[in-house]
N, C-alpha and C. Protein backbone atom coordinates (compact mmCIF):
# COMPACT_ATOMS: atom_id res chain seq x y z
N UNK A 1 126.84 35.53 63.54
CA UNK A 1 125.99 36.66 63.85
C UNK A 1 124.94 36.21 64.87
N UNK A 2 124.71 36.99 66.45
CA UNK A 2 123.90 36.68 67.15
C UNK A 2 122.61 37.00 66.52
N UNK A 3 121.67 36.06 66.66
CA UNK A 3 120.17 36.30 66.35
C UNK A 3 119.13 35.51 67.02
N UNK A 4 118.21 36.41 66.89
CA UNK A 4 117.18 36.12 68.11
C UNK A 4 116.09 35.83 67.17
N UNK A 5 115.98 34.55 66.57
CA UNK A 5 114.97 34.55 65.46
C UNK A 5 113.22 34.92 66.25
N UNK A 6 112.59 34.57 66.83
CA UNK A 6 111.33 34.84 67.59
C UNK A 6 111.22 35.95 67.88
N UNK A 7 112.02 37.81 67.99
CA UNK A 7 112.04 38.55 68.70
C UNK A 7 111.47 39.20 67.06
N UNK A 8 110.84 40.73 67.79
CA UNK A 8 110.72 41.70 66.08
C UNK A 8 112.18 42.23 65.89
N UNK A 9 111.91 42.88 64.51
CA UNK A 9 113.14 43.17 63.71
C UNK A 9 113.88 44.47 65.03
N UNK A 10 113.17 45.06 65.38
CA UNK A 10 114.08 46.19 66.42
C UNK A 10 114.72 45.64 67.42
N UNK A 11 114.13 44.69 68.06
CA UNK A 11 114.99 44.07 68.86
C UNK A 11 115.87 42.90 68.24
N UNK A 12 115.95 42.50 67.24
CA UNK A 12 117.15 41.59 66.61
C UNK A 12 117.90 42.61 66.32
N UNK A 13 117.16 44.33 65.64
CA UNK A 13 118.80 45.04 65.59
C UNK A 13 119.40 45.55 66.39
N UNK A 14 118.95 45.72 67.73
CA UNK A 14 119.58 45.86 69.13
C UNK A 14 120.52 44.31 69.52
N UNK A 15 119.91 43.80 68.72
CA UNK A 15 120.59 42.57 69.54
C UNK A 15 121.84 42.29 68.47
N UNK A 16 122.21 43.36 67.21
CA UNK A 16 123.47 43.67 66.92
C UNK A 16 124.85 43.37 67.39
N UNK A 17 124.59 44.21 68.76
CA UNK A 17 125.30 44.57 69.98
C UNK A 17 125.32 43.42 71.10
N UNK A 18 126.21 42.40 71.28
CA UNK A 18 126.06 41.57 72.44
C UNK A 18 127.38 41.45 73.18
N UNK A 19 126.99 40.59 74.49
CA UNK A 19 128.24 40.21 75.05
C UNK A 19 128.45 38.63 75.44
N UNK A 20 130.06 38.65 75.69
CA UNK A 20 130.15 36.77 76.45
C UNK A 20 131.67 37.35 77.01
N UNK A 21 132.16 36.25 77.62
CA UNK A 21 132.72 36.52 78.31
C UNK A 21 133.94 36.96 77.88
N UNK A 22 134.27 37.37 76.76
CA UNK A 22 135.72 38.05 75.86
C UNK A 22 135.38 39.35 75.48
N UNK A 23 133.97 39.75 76.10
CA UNK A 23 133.82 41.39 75.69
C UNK A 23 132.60 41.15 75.15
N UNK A 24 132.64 42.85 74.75
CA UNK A 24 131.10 43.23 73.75
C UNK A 24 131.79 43.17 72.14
N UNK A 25 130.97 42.58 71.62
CA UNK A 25 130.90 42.75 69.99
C UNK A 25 129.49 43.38 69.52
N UNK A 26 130.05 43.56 68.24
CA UNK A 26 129.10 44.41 67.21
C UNK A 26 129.53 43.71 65.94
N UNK A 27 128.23 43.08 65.71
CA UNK A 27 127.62 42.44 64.27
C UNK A 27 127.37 43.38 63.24
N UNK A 28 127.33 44.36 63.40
CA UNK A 28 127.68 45.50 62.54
C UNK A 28 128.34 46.28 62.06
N UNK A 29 129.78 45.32 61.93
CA UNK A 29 131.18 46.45 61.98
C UNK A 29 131.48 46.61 60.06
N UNK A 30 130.91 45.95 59.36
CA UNK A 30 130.79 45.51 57.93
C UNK A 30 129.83 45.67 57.34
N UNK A 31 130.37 46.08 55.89
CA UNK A 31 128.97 46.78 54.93
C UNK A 31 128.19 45.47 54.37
N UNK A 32 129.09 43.98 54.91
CA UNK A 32 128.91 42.66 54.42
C UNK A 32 127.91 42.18 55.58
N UNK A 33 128.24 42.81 56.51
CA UNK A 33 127.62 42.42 57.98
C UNK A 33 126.16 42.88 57.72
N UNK A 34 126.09 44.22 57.26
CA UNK A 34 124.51 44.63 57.48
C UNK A 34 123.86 44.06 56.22
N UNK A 35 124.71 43.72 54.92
CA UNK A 35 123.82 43.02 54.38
C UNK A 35 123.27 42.05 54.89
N UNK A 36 123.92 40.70 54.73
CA UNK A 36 123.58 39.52 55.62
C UNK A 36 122.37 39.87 56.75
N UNK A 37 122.43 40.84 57.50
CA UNK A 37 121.24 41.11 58.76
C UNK A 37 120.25 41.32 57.85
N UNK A 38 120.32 42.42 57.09
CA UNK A 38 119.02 42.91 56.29
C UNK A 38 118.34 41.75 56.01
N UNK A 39 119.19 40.88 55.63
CA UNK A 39 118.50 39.43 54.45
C UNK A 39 117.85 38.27 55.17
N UNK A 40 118.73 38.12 56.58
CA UNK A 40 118.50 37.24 57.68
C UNK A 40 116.81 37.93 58.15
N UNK A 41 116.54 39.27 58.44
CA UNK A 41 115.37 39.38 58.85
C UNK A 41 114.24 40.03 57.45
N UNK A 42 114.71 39.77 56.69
CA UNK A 42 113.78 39.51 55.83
C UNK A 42 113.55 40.71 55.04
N UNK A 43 114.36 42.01 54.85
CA UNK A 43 114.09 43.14 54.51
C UNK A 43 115.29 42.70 52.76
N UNK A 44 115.16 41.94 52.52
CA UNK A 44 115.95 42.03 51.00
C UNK A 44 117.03 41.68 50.69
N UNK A 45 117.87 41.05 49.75
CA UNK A 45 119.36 41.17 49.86
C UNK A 45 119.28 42.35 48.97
N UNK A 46 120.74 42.94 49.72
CA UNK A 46 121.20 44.39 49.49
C UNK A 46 122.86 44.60 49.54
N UNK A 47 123.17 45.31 48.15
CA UNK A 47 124.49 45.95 48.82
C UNK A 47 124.28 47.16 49.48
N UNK A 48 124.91 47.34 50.69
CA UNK A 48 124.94 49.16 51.16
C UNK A 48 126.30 48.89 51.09
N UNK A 49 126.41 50.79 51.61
CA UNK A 49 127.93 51.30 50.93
C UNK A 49 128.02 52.05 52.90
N UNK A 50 129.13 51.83 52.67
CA UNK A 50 129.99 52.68 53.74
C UNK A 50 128.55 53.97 54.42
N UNK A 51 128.27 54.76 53.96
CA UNK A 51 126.98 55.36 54.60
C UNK A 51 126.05 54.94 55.32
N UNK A 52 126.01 53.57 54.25
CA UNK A 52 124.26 53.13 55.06
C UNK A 52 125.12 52.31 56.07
N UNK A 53 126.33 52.08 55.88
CA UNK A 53 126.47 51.14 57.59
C UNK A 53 126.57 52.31 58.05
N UNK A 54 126.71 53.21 58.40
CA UNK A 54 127.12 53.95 59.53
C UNK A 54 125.22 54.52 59.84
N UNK A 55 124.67 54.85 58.92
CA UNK A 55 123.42 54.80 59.69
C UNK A 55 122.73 53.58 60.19
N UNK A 56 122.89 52.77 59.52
CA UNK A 56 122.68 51.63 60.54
C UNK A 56 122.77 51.41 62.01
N UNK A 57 123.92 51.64 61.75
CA UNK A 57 124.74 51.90 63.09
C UNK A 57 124.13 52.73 64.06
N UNK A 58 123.93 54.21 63.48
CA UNK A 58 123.27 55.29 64.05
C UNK A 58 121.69 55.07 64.76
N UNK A 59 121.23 54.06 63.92
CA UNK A 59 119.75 53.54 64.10
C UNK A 59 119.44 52.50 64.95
N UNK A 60 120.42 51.55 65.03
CA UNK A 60 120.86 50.92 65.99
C UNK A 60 120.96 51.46 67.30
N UNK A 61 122.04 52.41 67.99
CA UNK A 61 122.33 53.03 68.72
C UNK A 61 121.14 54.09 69.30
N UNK A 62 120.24 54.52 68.26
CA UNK A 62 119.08 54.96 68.97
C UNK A 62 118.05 54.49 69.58
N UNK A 63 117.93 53.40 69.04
CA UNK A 63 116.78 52.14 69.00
C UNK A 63 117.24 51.88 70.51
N UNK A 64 118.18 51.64 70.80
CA UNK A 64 119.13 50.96 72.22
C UNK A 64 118.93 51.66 72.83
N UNK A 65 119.52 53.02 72.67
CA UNK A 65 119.17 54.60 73.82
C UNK A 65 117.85 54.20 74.28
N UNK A 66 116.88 54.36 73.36
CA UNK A 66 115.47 54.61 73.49
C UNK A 66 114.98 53.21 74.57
N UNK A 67 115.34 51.98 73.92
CA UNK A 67 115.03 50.56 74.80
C UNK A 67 115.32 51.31 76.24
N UNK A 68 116.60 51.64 76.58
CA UNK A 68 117.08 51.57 77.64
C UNK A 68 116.18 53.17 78.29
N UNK A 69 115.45 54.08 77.97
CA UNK A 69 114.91 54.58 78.47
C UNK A 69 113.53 54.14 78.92
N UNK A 70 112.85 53.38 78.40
CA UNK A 70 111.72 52.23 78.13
C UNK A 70 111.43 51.73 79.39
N UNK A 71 112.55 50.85 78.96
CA UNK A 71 112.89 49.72 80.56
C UNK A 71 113.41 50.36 81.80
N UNK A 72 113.85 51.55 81.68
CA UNK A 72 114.63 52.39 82.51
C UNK A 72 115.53 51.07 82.91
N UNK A 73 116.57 50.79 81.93
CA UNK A 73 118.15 50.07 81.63
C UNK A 73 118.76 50.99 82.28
N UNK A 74 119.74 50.88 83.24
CA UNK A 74 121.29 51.50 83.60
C UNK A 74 121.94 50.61 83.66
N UNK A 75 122.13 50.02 83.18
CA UNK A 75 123.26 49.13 82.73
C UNK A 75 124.38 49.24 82.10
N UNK A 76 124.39 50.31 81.48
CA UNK A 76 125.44 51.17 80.44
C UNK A 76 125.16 51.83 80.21
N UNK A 77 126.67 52.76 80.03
CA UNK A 77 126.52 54.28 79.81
C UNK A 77 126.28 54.37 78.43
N UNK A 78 125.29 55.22 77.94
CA UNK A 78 124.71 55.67 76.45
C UNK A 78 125.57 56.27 75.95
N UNK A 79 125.65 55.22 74.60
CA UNK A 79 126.77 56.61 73.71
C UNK A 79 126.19 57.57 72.93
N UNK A 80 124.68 57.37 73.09
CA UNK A 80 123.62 58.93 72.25
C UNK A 80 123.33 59.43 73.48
N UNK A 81 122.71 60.71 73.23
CA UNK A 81 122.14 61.33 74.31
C UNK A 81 120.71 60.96 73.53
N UNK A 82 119.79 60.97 74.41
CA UNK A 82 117.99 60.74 74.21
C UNK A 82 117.58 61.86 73.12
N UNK A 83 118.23 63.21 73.13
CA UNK A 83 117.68 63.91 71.56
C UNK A 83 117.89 63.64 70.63
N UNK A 84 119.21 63.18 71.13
CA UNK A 84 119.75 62.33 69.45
C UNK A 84 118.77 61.14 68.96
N UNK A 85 118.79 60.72 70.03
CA UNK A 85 118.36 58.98 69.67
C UNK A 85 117.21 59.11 68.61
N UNK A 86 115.84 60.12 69.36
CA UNK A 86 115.30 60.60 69.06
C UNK A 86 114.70 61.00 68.00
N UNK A 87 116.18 62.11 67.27
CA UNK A 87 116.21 62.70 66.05
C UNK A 87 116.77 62.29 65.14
N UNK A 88 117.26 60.65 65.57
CA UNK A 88 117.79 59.58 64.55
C UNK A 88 116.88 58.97 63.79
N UNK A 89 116.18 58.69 64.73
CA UNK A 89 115.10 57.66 64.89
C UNK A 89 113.70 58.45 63.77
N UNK A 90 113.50 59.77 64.27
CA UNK A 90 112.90 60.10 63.58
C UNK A 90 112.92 60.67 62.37
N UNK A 91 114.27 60.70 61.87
CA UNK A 91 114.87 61.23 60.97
C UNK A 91 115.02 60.09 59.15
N UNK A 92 115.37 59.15 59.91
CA UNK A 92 115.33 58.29 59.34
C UNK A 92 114.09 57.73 58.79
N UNK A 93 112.43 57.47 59.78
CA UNK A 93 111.48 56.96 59.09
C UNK A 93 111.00 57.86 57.72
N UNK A 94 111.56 59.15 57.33
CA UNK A 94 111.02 60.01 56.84
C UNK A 94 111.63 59.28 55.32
N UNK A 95 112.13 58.92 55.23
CA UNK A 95 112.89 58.02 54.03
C UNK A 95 112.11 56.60 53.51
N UNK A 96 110.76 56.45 54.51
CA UNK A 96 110.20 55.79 53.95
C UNK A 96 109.08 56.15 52.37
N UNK A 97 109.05 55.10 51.81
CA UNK A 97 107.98 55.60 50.39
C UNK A 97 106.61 55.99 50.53
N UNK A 98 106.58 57.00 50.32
CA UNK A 98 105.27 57.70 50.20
C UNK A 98 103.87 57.34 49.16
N UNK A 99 102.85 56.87 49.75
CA UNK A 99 102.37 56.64 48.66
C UNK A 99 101.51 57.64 47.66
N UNK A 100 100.97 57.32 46.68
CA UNK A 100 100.76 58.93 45.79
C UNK A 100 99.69 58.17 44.83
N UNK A 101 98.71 59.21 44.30
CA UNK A 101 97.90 58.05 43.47
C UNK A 101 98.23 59.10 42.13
N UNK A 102 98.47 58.24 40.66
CA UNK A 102 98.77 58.41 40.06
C UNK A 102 97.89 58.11 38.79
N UNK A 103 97.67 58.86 37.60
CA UNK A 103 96.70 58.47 36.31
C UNK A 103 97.50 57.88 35.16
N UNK A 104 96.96 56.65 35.26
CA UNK A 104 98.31 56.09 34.19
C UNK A 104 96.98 55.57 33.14
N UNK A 105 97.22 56.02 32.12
CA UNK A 105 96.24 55.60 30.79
C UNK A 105 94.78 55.21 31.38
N UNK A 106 94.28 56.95 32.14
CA UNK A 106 93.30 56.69 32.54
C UNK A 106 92.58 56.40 33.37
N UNK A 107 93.86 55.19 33.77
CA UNK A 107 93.21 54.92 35.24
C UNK A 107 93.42 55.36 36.47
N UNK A 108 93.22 55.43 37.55
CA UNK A 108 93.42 55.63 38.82
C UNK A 108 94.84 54.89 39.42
N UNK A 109 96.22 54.94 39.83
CA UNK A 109 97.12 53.93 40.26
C UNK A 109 97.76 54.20 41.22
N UNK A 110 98.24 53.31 42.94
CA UNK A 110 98.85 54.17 43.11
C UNK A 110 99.89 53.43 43.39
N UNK A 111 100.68 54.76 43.32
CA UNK A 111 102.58 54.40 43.05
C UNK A 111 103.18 54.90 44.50
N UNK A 112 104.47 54.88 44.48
CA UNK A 112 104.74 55.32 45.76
C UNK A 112 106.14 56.53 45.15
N UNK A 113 106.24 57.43 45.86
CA UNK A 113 107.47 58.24 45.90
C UNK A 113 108.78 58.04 46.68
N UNK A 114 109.61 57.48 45.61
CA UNK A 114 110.85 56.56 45.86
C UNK A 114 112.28 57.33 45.29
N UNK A 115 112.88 57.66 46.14
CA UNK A 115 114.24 57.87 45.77
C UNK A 115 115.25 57.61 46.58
N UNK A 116 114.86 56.55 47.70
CA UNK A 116 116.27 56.04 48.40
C UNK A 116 116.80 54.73 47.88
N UNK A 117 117.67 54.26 48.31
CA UNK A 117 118.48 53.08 48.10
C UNK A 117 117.40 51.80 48.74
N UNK A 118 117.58 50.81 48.58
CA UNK A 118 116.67 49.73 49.53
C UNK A 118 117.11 49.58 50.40
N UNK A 119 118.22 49.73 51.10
CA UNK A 119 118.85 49.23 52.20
C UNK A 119 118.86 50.85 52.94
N UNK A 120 118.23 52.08 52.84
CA UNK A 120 117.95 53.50 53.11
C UNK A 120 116.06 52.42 53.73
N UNK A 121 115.43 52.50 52.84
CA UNK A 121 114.38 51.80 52.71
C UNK A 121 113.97 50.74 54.01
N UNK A 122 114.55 49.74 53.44
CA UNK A 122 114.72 48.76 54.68
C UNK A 122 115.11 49.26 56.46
N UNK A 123 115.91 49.83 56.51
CA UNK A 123 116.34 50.89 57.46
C UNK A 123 115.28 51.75 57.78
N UNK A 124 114.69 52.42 57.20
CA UNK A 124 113.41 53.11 57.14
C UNK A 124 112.33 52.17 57.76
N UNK A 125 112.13 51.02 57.43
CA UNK A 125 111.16 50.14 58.05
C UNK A 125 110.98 49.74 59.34
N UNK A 126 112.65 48.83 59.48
CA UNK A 126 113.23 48.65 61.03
C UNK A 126 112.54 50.30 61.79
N UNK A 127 113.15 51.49 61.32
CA UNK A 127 112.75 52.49 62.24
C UNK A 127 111.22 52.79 62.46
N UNK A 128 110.53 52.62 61.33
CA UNK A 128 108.93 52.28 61.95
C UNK A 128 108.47 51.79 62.82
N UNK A 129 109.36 50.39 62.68
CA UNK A 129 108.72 49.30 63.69
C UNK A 129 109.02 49.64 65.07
N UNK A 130 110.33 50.12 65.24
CA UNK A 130 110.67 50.61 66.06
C UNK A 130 110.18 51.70 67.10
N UNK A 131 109.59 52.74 66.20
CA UNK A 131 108.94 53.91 66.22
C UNK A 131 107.44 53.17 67.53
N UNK A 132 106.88 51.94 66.30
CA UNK A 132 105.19 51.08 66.76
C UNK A 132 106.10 50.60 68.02
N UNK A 133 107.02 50.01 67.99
CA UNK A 133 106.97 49.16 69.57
C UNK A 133 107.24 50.32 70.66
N UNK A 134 108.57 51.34 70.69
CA UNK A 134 108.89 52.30 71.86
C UNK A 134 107.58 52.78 71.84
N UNK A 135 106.95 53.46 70.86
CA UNK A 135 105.88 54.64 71.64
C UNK A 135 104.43 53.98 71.72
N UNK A 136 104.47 52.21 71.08
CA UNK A 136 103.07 51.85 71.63
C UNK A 136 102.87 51.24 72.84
N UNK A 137 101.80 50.01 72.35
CA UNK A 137 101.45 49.32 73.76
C UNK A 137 102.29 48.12 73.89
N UNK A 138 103.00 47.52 72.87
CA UNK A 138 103.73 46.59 73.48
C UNK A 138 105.53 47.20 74.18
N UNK A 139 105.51 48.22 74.37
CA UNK A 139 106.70 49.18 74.76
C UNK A 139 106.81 48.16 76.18
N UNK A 140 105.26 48.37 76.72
CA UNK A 140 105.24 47.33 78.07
C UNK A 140 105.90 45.98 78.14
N UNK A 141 106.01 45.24 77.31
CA UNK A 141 106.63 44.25 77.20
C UNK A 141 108.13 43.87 76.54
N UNK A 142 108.82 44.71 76.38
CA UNK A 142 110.21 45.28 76.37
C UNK A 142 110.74 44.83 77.86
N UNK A 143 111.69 44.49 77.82
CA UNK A 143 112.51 43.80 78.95
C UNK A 143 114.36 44.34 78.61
N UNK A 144 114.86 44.49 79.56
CA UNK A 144 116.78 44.41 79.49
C UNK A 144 116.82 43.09 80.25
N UNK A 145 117.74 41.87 79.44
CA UNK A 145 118.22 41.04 80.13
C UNK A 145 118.92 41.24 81.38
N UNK A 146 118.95 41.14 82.70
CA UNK A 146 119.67 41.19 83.63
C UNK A 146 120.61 39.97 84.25
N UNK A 147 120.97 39.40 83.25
CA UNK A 147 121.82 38.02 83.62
C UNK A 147 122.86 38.61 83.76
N UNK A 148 124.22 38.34 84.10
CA UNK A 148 125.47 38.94 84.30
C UNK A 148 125.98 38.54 82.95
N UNK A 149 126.54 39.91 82.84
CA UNK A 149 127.37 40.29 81.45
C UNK A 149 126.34 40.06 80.21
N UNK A 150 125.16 39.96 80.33
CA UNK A 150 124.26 40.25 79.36
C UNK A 150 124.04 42.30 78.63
N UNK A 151 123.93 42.20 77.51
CA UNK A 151 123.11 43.49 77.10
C UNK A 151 122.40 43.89 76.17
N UNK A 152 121.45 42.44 76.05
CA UNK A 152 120.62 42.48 74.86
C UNK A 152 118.79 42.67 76.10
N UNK A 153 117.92 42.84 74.91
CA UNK A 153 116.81 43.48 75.33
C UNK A 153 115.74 42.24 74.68
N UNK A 154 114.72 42.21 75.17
CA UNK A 154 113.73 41.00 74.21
C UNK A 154 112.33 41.32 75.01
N UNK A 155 111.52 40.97 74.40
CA UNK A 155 110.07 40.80 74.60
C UNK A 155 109.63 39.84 75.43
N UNK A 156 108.83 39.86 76.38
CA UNK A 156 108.70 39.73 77.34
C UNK A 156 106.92 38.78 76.71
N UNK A 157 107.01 37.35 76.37
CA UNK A 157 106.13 37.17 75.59
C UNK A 157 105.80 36.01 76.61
N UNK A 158 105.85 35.81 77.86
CA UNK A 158 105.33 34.80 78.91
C UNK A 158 105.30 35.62 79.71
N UNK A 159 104.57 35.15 80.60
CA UNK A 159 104.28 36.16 82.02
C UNK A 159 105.90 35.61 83.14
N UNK A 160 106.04 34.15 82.63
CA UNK A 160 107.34 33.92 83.89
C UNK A 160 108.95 34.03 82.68
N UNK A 161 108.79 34.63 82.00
CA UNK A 161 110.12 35.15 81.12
C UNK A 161 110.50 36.13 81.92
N UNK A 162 111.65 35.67 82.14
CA UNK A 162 112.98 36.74 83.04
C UNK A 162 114.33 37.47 82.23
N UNK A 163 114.58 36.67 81.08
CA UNK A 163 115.93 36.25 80.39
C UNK A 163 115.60 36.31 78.87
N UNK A 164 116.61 37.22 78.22
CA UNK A 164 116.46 36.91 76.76
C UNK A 164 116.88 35.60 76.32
N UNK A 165 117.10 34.37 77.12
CA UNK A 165 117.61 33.33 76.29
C UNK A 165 117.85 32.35 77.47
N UNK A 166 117.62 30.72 77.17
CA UNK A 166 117.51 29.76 78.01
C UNK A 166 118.93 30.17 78.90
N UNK A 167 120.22 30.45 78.31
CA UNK A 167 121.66 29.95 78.67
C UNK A 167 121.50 31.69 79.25
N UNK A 168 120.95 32.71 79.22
CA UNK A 168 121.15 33.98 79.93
C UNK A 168 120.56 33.48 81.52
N UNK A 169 119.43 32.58 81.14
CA UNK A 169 118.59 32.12 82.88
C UNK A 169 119.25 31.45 83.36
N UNK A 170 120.08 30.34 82.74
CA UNK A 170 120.80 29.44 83.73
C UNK A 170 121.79 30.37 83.90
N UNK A 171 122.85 31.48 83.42
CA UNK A 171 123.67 32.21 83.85
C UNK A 171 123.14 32.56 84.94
N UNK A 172 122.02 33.35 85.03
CA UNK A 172 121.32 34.05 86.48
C UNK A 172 121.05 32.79 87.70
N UNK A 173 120.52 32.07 87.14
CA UNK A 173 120.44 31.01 88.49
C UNK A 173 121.73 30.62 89.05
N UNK A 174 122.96 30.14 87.80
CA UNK A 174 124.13 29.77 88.66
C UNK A 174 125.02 31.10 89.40
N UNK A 175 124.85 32.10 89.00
CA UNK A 175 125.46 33.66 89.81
C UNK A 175 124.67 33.60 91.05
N UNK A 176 123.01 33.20 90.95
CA UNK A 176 122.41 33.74 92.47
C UNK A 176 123.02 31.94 94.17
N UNK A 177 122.99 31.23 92.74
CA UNK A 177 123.51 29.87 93.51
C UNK A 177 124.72 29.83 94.35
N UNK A 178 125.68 30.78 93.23
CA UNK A 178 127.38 30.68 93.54
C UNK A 178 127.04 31.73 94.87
N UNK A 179 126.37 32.73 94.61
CA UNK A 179 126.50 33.44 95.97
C UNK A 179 125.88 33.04 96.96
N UNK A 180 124.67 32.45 96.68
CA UNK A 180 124.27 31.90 97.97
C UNK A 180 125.50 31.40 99.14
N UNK A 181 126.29 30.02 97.93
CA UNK A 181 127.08 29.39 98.88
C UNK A 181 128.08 30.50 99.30
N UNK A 182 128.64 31.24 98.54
CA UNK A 182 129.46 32.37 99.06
C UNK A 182 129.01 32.69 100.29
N UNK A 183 128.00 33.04 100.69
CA UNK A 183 127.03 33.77 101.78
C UNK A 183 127.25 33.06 103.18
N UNK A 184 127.20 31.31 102.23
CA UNK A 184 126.91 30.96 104.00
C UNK A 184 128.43 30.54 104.20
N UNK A 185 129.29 30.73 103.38
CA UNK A 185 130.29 29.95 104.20
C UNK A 185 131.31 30.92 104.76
């Protein structure tokens, strides 16, 4: 499973989705797969069922739409349209627990209003965070790798960071190298 341990949880679940040189894969094709992710970034071990991968999935895919409107990415064609992404995205944080204050023998307590699954939950969180990075201030520091055959996204946490990853920069230096010599000869 590709992972970007240093990046936040929205961009490790964008980074789901990667490429090398045998194609694009998806780390998310398994209800075994999104456990393992959930657990890897720290949201719980969990079984989900056939549903929650596919919203996963769905949450994923918006999160990405949305990056790629961000960065203004054309790099690939979107398989959401931006309302969707949108109404995924926002659809989903609503599944987070509510908190509620409650009188339990007297006292003052407060509880939260819970009726999803944890891995509904967890999912719910990722889309928060998600929610804080696209529509805040670090949105600015959102980046699309532009190395060749790259299509992961990362944070932009140095002023001379170009590349989600040491081996994406040397990809870009040896593509601008190979053409150079292409050029002159």
């Amino acid at each position: 499973m590709w992972m970007l341990p240093d990046e936040v949880v929205p961009v490790r679940l964008m980074a789901t989705v990667w490429a090398d040189t045998s194609g694009l894969h998806d780390d998310l094709r398994t209800r075994e797969n999104l456990d393992a992710w959930l657990d890897a970034v720290g949201l719980g071990s969990c079984q989900s069922s056939a549903a929650e991968l596919a919203l996963a999935q769905r949450l994923r895919d918006a999160v990405r739409r949305l990056a790629a409107q961000v960065t203004a990415d054309d790099r690939q064609t979107a398989t959401v349209s931006l309302d969707a992404a949108l109404g995924d995205l926002n659809d989903l944080v609503t599944h987070l627990p509510v908190p509620q204050l409650t009188l339990v023998s007297g006292e003052l307590r407060e509880t939260s209003a819970h009726d999803a699954s944890a891995v509904v939950t967890g999912l719910a969180r990722v889309a928060r965070e998600s929610i804080a990075l696209l529509g805040g201030p670090d949105a600015a520091k959102l980046r699309a790798c532009y190395a060749p055959g790259c299509v992961l996204y990362f944070m932009k946490t140095h002023p001379r960071r170009e590349w989600c990853s040491v081996a994406c920069g040397n990809r870009a230096r040896a593509a601008r190298h190979y053409e150079k010599i292409r050029s002159t000869r």
